[in-house]
C-alpha atoms as a PDB file:
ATOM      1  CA  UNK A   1     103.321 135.010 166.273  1.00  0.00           C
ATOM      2  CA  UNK A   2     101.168 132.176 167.328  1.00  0.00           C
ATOM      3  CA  UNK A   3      98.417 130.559 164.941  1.00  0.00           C
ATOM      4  CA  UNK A   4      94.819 129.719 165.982  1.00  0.00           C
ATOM      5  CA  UNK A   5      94.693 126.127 164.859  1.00  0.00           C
ATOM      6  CA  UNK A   6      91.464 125.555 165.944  1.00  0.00           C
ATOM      7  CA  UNK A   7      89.984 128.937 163.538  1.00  0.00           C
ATOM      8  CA  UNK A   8      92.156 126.801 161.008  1.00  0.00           C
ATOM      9  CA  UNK A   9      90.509 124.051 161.109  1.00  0.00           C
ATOM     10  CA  UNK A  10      87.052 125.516 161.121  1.00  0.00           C
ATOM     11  CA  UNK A  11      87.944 127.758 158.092  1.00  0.00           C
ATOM     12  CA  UNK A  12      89.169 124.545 156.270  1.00  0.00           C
ATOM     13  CA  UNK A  13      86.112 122.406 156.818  1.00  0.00           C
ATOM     14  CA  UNK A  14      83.496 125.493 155.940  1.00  0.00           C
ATOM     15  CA  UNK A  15      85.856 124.967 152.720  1.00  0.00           C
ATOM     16  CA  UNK A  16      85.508 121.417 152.215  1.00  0.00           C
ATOM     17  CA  UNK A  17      81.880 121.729 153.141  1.00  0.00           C
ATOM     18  CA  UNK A  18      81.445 124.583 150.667  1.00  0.00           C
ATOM     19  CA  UNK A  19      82.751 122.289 147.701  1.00  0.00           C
ATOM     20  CA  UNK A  20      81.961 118.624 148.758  1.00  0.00           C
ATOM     21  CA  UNK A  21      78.176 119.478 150.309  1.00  0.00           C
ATOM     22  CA  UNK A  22      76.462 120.118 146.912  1.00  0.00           C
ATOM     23  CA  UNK A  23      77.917 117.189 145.505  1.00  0.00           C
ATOM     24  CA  UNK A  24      76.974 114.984 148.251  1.00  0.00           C
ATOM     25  CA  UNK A  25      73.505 116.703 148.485  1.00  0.00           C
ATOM     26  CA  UNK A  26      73.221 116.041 144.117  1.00  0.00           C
ATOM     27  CA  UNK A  27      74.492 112.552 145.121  1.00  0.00           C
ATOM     28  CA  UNK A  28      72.076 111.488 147.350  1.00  0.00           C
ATOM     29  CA  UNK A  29      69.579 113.807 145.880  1.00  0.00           C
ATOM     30  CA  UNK A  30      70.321 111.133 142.611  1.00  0.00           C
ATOM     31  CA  UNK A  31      70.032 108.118 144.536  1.00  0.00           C
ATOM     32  CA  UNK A  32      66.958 108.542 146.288  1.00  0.00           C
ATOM     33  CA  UNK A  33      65.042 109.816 142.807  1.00  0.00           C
ATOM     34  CA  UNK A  34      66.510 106.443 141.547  1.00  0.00           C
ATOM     35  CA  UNK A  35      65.171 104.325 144.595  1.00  0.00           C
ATOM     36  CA  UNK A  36      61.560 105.816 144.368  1.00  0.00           C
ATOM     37  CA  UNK A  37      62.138 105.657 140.519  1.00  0.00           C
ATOM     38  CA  UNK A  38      62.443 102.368 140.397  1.00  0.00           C
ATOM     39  CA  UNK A  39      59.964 101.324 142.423  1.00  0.00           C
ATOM     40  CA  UNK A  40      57.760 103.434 140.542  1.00  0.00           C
ATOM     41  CA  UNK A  41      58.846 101.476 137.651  1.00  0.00           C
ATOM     42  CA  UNK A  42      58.282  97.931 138.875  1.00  0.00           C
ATOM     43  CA  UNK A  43      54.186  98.818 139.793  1.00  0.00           C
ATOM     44  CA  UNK A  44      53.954 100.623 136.701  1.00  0.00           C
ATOM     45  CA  UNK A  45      55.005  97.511 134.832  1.00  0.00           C
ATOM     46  CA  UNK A  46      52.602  95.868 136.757  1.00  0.00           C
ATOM     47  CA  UNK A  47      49.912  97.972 136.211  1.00  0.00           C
ATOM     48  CA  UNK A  48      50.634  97.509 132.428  1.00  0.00           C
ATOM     49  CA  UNK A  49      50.478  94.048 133.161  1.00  0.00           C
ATOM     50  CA  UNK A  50      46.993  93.774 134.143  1.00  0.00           C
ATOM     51  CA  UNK A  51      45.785  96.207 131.842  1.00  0.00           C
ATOM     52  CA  UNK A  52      47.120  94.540 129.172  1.00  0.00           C
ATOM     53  CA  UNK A  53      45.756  90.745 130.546  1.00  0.00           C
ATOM     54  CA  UNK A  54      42.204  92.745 131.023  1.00  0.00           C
ATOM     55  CA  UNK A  55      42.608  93.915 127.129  1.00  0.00           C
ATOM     56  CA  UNK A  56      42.199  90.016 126.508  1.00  0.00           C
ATOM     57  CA  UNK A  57      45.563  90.087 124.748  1.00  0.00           C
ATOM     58  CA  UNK A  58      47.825  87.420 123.989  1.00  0.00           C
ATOM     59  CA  UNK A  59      50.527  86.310 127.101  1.00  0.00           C
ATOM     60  CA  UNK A  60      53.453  86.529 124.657  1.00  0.00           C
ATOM     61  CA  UNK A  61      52.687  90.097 123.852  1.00  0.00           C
ATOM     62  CA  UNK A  62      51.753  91.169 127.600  1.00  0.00           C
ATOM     63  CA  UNK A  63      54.699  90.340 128.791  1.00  0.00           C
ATOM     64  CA  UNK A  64      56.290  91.806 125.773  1.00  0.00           C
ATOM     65  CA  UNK A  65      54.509  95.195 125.977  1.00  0.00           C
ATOM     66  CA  UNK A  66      54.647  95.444 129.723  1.00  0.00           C
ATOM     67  CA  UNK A  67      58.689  95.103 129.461  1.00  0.00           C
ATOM     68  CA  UNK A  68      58.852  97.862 126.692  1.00  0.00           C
ATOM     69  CA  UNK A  69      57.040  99.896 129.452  1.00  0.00           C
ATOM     70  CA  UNK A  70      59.366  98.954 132.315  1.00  0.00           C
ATOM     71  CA  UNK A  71      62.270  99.474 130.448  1.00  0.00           C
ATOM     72  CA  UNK A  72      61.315 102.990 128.822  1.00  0.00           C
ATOM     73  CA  UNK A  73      60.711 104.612 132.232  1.00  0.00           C
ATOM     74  CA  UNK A  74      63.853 103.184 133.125  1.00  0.00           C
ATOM     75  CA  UNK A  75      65.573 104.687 130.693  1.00  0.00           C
ATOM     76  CA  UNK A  76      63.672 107.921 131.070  1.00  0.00           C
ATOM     77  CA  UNK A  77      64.624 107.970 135.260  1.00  0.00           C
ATOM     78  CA  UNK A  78      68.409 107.434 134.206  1.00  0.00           C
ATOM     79  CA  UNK A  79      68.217 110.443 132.118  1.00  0.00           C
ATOM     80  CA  UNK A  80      66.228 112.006 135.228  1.00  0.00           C
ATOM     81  CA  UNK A  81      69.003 111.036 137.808  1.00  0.00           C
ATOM     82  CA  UNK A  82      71.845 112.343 136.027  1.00  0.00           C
ATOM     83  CA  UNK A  83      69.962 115.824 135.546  1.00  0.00           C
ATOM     84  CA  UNK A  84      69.194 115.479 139.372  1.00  0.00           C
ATOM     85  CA  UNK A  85      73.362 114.980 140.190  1.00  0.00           C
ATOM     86  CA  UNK A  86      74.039 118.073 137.634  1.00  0.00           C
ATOM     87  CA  UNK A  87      75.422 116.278 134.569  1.00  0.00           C
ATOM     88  CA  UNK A  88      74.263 117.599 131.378  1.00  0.00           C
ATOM     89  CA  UNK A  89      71.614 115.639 129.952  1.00  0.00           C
ATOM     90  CA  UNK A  90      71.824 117.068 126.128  1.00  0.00           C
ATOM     91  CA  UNK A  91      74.752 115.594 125.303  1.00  0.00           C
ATOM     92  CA  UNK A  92      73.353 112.515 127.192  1.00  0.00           C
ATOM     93  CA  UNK A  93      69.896 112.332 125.391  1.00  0.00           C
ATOM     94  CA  UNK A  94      71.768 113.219 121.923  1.00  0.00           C
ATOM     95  CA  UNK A  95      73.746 110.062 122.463  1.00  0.00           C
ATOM     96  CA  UNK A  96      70.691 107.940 123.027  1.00  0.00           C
ATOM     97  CA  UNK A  97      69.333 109.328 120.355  1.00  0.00           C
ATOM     98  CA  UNK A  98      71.874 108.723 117.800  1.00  0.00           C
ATOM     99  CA  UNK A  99      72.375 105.041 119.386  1.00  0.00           C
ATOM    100  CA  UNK A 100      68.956 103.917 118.795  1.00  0.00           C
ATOM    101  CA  UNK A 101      69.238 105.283 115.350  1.00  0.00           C
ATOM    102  CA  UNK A 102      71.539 103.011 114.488  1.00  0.00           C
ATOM    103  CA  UNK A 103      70.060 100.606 116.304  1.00  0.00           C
ATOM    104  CA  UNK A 104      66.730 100.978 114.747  1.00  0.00           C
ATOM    105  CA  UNK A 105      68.354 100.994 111.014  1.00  0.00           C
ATOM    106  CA  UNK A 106      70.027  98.034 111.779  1.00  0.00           C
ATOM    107  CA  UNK A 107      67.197  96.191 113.232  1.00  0.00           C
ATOM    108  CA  UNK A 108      64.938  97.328 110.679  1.00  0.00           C
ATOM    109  CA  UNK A 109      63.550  93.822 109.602  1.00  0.00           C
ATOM    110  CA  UNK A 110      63.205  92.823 112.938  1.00  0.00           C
ATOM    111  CA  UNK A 111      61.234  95.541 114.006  1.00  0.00           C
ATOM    112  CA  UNK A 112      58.886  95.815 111.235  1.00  0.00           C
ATOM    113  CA  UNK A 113      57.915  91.980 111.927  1.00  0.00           C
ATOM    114  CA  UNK A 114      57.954  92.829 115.861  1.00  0.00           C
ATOM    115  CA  UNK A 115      55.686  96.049 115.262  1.00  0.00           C
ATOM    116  CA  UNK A 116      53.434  93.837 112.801  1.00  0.00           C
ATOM    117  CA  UNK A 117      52.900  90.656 115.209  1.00  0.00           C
ATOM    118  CA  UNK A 118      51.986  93.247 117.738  1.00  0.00           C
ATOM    119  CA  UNK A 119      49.223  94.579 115.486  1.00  0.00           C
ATOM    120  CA  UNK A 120      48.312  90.911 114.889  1.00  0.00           C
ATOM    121  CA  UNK A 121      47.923  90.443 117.995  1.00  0.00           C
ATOM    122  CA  UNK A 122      45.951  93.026 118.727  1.00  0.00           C
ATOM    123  CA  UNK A 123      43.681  92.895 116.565  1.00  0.00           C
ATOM    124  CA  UNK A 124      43.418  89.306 116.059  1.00  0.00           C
ATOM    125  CA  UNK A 125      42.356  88.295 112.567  1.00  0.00           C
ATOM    126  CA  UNK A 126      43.111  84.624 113.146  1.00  0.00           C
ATOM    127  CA  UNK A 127      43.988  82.667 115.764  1.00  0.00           C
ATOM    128  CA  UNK A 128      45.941  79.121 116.664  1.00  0.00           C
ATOM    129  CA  UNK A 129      44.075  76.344 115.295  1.00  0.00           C
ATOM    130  CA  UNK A 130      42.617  78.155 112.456  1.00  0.00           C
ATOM    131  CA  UNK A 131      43.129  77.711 108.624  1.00  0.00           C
ATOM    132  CA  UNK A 132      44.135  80.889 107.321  1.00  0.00           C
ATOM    133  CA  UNK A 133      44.861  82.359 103.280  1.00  0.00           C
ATOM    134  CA  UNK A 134      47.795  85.077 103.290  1.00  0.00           C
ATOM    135  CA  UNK A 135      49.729  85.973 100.154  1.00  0.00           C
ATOM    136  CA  UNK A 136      51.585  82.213  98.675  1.00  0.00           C
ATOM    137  CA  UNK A 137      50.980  80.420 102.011  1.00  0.00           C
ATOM    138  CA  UNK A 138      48.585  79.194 103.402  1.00  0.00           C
ATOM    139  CA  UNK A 139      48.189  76.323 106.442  1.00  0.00           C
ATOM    140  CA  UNK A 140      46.685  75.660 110.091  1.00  0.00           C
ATOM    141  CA  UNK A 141      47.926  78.492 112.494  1.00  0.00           C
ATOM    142  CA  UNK A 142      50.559  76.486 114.804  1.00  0.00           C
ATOM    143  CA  UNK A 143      52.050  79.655 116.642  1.00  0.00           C
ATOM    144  CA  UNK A 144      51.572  83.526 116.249  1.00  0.00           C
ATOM    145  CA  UNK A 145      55.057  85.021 117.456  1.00  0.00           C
ATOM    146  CA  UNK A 146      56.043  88.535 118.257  1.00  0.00           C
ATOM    147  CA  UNK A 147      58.041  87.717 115.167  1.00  0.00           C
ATOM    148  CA  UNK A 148      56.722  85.267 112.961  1.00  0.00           C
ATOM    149  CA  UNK A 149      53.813  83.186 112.139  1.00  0.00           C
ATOM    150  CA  UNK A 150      54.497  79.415 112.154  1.00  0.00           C
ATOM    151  CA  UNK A 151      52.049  77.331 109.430  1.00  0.00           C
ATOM    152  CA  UNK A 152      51.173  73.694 109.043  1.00  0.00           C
ATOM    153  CA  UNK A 153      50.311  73.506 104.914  1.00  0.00           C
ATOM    154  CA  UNK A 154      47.605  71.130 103.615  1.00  0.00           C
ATOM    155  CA  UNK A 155      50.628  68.780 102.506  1.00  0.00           C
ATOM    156  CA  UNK A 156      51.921  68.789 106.392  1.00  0.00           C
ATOM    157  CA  UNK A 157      54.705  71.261 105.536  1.00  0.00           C
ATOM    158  CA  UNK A 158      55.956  73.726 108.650  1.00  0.00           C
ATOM    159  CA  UNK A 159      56.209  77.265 107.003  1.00  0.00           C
ATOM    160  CA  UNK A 160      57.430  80.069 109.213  1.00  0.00           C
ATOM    161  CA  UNK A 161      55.825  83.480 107.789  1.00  0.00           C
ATOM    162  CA  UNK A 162      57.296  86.951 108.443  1.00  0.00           C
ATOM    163  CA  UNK A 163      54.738  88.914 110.214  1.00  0.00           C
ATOM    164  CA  UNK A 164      55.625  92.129 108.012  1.00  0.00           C
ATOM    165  CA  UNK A 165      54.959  89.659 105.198  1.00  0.00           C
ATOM    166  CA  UNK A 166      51.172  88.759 107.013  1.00  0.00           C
ATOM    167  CA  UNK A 167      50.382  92.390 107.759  1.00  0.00           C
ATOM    168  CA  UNK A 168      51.086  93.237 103.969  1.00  0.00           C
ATOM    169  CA  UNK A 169      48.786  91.102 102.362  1.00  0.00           C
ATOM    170  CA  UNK A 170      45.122  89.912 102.193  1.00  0.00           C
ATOM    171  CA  UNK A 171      44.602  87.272 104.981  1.00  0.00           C
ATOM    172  CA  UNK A 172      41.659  85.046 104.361  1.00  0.00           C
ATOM    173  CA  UNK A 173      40.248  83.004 107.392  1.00  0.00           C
ATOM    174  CA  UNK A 174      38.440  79.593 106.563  1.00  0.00           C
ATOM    175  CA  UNK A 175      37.853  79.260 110.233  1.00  0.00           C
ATOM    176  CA  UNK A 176      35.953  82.382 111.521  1.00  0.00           C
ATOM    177  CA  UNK A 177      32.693  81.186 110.261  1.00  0.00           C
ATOM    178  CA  UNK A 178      30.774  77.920 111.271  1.00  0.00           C
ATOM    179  CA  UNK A 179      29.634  76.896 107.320  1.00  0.00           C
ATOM    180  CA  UNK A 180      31.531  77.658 104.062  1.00  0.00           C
ATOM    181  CA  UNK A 181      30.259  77.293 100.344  1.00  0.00           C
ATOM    182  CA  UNK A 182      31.611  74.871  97.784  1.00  0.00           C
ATOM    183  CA  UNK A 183      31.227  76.242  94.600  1.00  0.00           C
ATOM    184  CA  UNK A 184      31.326  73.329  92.108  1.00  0.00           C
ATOM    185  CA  UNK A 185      30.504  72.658  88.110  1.00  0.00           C
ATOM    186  CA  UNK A 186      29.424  70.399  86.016  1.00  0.00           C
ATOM    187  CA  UNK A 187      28.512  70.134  82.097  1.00  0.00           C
ATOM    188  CA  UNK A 188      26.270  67.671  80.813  1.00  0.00           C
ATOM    189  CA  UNK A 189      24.635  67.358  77.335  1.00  0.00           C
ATOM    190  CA  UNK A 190      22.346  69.896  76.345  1.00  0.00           C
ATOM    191  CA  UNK A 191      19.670  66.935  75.515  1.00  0.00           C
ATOM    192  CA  UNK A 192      20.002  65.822  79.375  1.00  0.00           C
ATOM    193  CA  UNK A 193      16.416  65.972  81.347  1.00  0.00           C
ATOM    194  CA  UNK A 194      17.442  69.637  83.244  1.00  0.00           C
ATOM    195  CA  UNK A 195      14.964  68.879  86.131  1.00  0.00           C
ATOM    196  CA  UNK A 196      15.436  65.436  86.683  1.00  0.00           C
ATOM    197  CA  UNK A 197      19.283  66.185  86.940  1.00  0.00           C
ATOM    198  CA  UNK A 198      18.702  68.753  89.472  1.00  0.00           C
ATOM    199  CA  UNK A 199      16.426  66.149  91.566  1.00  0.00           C
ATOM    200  CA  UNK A 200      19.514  63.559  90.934  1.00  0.00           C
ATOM    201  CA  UNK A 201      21.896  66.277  92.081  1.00  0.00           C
ATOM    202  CA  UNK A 202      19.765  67.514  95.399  1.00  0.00           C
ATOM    203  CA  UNK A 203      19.351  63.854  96.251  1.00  0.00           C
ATOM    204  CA  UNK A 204      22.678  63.305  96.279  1.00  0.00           C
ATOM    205  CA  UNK A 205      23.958  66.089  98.130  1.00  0.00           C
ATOM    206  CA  UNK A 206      20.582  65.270 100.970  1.00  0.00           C
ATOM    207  CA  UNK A 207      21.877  61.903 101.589  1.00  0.00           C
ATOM    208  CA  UNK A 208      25.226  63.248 102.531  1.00  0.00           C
ATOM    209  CA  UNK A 209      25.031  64.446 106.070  1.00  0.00           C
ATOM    210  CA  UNK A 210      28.390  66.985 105.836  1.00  0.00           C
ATOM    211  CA  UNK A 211      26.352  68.884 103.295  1.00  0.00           C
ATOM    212  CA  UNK A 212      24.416  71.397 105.498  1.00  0.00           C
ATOM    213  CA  UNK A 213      20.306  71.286 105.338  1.00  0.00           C
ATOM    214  CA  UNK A 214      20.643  75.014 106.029  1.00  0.00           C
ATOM    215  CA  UNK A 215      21.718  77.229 103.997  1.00  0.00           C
ATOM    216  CA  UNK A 216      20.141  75.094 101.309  1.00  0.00           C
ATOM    217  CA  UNK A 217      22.279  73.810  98.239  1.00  0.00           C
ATOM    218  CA  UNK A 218      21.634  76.073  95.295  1.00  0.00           C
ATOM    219  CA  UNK A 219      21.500  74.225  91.539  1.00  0.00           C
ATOM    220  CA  UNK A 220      21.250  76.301  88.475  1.00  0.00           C
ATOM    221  CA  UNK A 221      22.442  76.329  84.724  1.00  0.00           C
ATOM    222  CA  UNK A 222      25.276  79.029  84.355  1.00  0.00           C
ATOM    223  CA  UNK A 223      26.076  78.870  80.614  1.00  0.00           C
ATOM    224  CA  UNK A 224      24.610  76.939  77.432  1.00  0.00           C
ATOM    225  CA  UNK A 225      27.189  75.478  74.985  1.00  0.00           C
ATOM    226  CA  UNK A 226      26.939  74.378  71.422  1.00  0.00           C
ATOM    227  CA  UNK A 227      25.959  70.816  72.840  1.00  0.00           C
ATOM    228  CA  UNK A 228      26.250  71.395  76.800  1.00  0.00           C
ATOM    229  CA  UNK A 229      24.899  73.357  79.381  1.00  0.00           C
ATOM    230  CA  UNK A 230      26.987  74.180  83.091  1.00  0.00           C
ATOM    231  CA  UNK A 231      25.657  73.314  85.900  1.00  0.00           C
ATOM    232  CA  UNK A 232      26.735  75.564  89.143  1.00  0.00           C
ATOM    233  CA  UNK A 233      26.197  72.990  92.122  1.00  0.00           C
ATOM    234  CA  UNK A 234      26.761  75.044  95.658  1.00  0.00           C
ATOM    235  CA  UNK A 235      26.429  73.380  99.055  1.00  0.00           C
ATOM    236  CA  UNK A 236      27.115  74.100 102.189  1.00  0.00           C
ATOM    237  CA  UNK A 237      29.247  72.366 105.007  1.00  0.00           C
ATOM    238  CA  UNK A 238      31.679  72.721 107.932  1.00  0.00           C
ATOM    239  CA  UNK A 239      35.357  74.166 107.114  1.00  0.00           C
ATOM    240  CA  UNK A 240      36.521  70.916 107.867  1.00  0.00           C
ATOM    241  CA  UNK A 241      34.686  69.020 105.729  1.00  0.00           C
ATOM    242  CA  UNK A 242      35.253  70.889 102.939  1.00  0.00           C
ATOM    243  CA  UNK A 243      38.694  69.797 101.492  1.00  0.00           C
ATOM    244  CA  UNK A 244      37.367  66.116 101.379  1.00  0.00           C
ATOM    245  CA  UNK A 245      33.535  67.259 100.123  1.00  0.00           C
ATOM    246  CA  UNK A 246      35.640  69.299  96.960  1.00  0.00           C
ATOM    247  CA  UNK A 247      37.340  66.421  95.987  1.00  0.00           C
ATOM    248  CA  UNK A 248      34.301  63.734  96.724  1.00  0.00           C
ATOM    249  CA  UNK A 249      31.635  65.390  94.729  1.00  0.00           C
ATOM    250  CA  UNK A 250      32.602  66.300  90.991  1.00  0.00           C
ATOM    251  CA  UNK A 251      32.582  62.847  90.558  1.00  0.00           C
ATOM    252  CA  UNK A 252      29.584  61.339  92.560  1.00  0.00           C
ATOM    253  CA  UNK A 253      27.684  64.529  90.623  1.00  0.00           C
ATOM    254  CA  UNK A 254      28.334  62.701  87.033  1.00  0.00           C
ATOM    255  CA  UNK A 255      27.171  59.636  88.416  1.00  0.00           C
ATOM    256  CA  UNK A 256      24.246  60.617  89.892  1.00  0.00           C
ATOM    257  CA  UNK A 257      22.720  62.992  86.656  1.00  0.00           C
ATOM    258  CA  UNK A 258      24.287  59.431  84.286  1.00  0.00           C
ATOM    259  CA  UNK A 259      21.474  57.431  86.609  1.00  0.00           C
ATOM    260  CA  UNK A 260      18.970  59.973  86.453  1.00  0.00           C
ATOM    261  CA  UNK A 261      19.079  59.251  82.444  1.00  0.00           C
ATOM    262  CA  UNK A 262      21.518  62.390  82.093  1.00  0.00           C
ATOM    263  CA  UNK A 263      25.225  62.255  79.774  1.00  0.00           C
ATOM    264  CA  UNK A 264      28.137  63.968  79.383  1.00  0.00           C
ATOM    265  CA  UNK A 265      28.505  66.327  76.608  1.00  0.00           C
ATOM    266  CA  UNK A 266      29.871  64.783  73.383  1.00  0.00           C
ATOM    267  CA  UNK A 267      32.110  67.175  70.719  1.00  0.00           C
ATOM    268  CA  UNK A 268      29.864  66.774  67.459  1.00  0.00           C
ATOM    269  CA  UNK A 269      31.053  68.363  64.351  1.00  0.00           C
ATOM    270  CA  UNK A 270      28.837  68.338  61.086  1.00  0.00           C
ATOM    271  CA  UNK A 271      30.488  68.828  57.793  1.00  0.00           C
ATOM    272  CA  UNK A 272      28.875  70.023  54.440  1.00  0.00           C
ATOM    273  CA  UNK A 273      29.721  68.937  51.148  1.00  0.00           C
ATOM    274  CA  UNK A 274      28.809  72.234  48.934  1.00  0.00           C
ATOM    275  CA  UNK A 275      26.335  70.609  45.412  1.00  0.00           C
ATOM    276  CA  UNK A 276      28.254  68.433  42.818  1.00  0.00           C
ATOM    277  CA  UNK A 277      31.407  67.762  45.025  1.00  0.00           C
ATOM    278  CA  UNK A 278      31.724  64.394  45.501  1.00  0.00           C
ATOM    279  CA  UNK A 279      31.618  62.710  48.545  1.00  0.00           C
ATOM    280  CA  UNK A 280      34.374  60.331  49.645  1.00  0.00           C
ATOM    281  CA  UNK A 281      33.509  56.512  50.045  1.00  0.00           C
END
């Protein structure tokens, strides 16, 4: 009996063909949707890029956000390519899932500051240079992080805040405006001249020039004591005068109403003797 090799060999290689072709064709098929992925990737990460930088936002986070970008349609054109070669993707996705679970849970700190600096930043409530108020802290903004907030305190102390801490509580800026309001007291006897210690007062504060002409100082009597009245003294001046004005003025304020013929309230206490007690000598 003789044998057709050559109908052998055809037969065989439809074979192999029949089993190894789909697999080469998923194959390729999977590496060109990860070549055109990819590039895909790289402009889109770009085009976050300048979007971002047009948004105004801060470098840090641009570069930040436009890698969270990148790598997220990265990770979505791996899942992509393995569907493409014919692995089963739900197991694959259920995986990821579970992994960045744990990931998140363990991470949980870090995220919550990372999610609140980029809210910060965003939104921008202060900025480096300025003197901000938030919670116990407060200093001259050094450097917002993606994680932290670094402070420079009054007493030249470096504080590094939390962001999550920052995005929690009130912050007050002392920088965002150009003038801020001292709001200062003083007692003085109630048998003081009233209006010639306000002209003392208003003199005083004119021939300062880091007390603001405009908005004018205000001067007025806020309570009346058994022998004193309070005066509420408010002038104005620039944030960065107004550390040295608050400590400067309380006392060039008594001096100035003691000149203008004005005194400082005295405790007085009168005692009665009730009829026929005698009085001590």
């Amino acid at each position: 009996m003789q044998i057709d090799l050559t109908q052998i060999d055809v037969n065989t290689l439809r074979d192999i063909l029949t089993v190894i072709g789909p697999f080469v064709l998923r194959v390729g098929g999977g590496i060109a949707v990860l070549i055109a992925g990819m590039i895909a990737c790289r402009i889109a990460r770009r085009a976050a890029r300048g979007l971002f930088q047009a948004a105004s936002l801060d470098s840090s986070l641009v570069e930040v956000l436009a890698s969270s970008v990148y790598y997220l349609l990265v990770a979505v054109l791996v899942i992509a390519v393995f569907g493409v070669m014919g692995v089963e993707t739900a197991s694959l996705i259920t995986i990821l899932g579970a992994s960045s679970l744990a990931i998140g849970l363990a991470l949980q700190g870090s995220l919550s500051n990372f999610a609140s600096g980029v809210m910060l930043m965003i939104f921008r409530p202060f900025k480096a240079g300025d003197f901000i108020e938030t919670g116990d802290f407060e200093g001259h903004v050094v450097e917002m992080g993606a994680f932290s907030t670094m402070l420079d305190t009054p007493d030249k102390r470096r504080v590094v805040v939390p962001n999550a801490y920052i995005a929690e509580k009130p912050i007050e800026n002392w920088s965002t405006n150009a003038e801020r309001r001292l709001d200062l007291t003083l007692e003085i006897s109630i048998a003081s001249d009233l209006g010639a210690a306000r002209r003392a007062l208003l003199a005083m504060l004119a021939a300062d020039s880091r007390v603001l002409r405009q908005p004018e100082p205000q001067i007025g009597v806020d309570d009346f004591g058994d022998t004193s009245m309070r005066l509420v003294v408010r002038p104005w001046c620039a944030p960065d005068d107004w550390w040295a004005l608050r400590y400067e003025l309380p006392e060039r304020m008594k001096e100035a109403v003691e000149r203008a013929g004005g005194a400082m309230p005295t405790p007085q206490r009168e005692i009665l003797f009730p009829a026929g007690v005698p009085k001590a000598k």
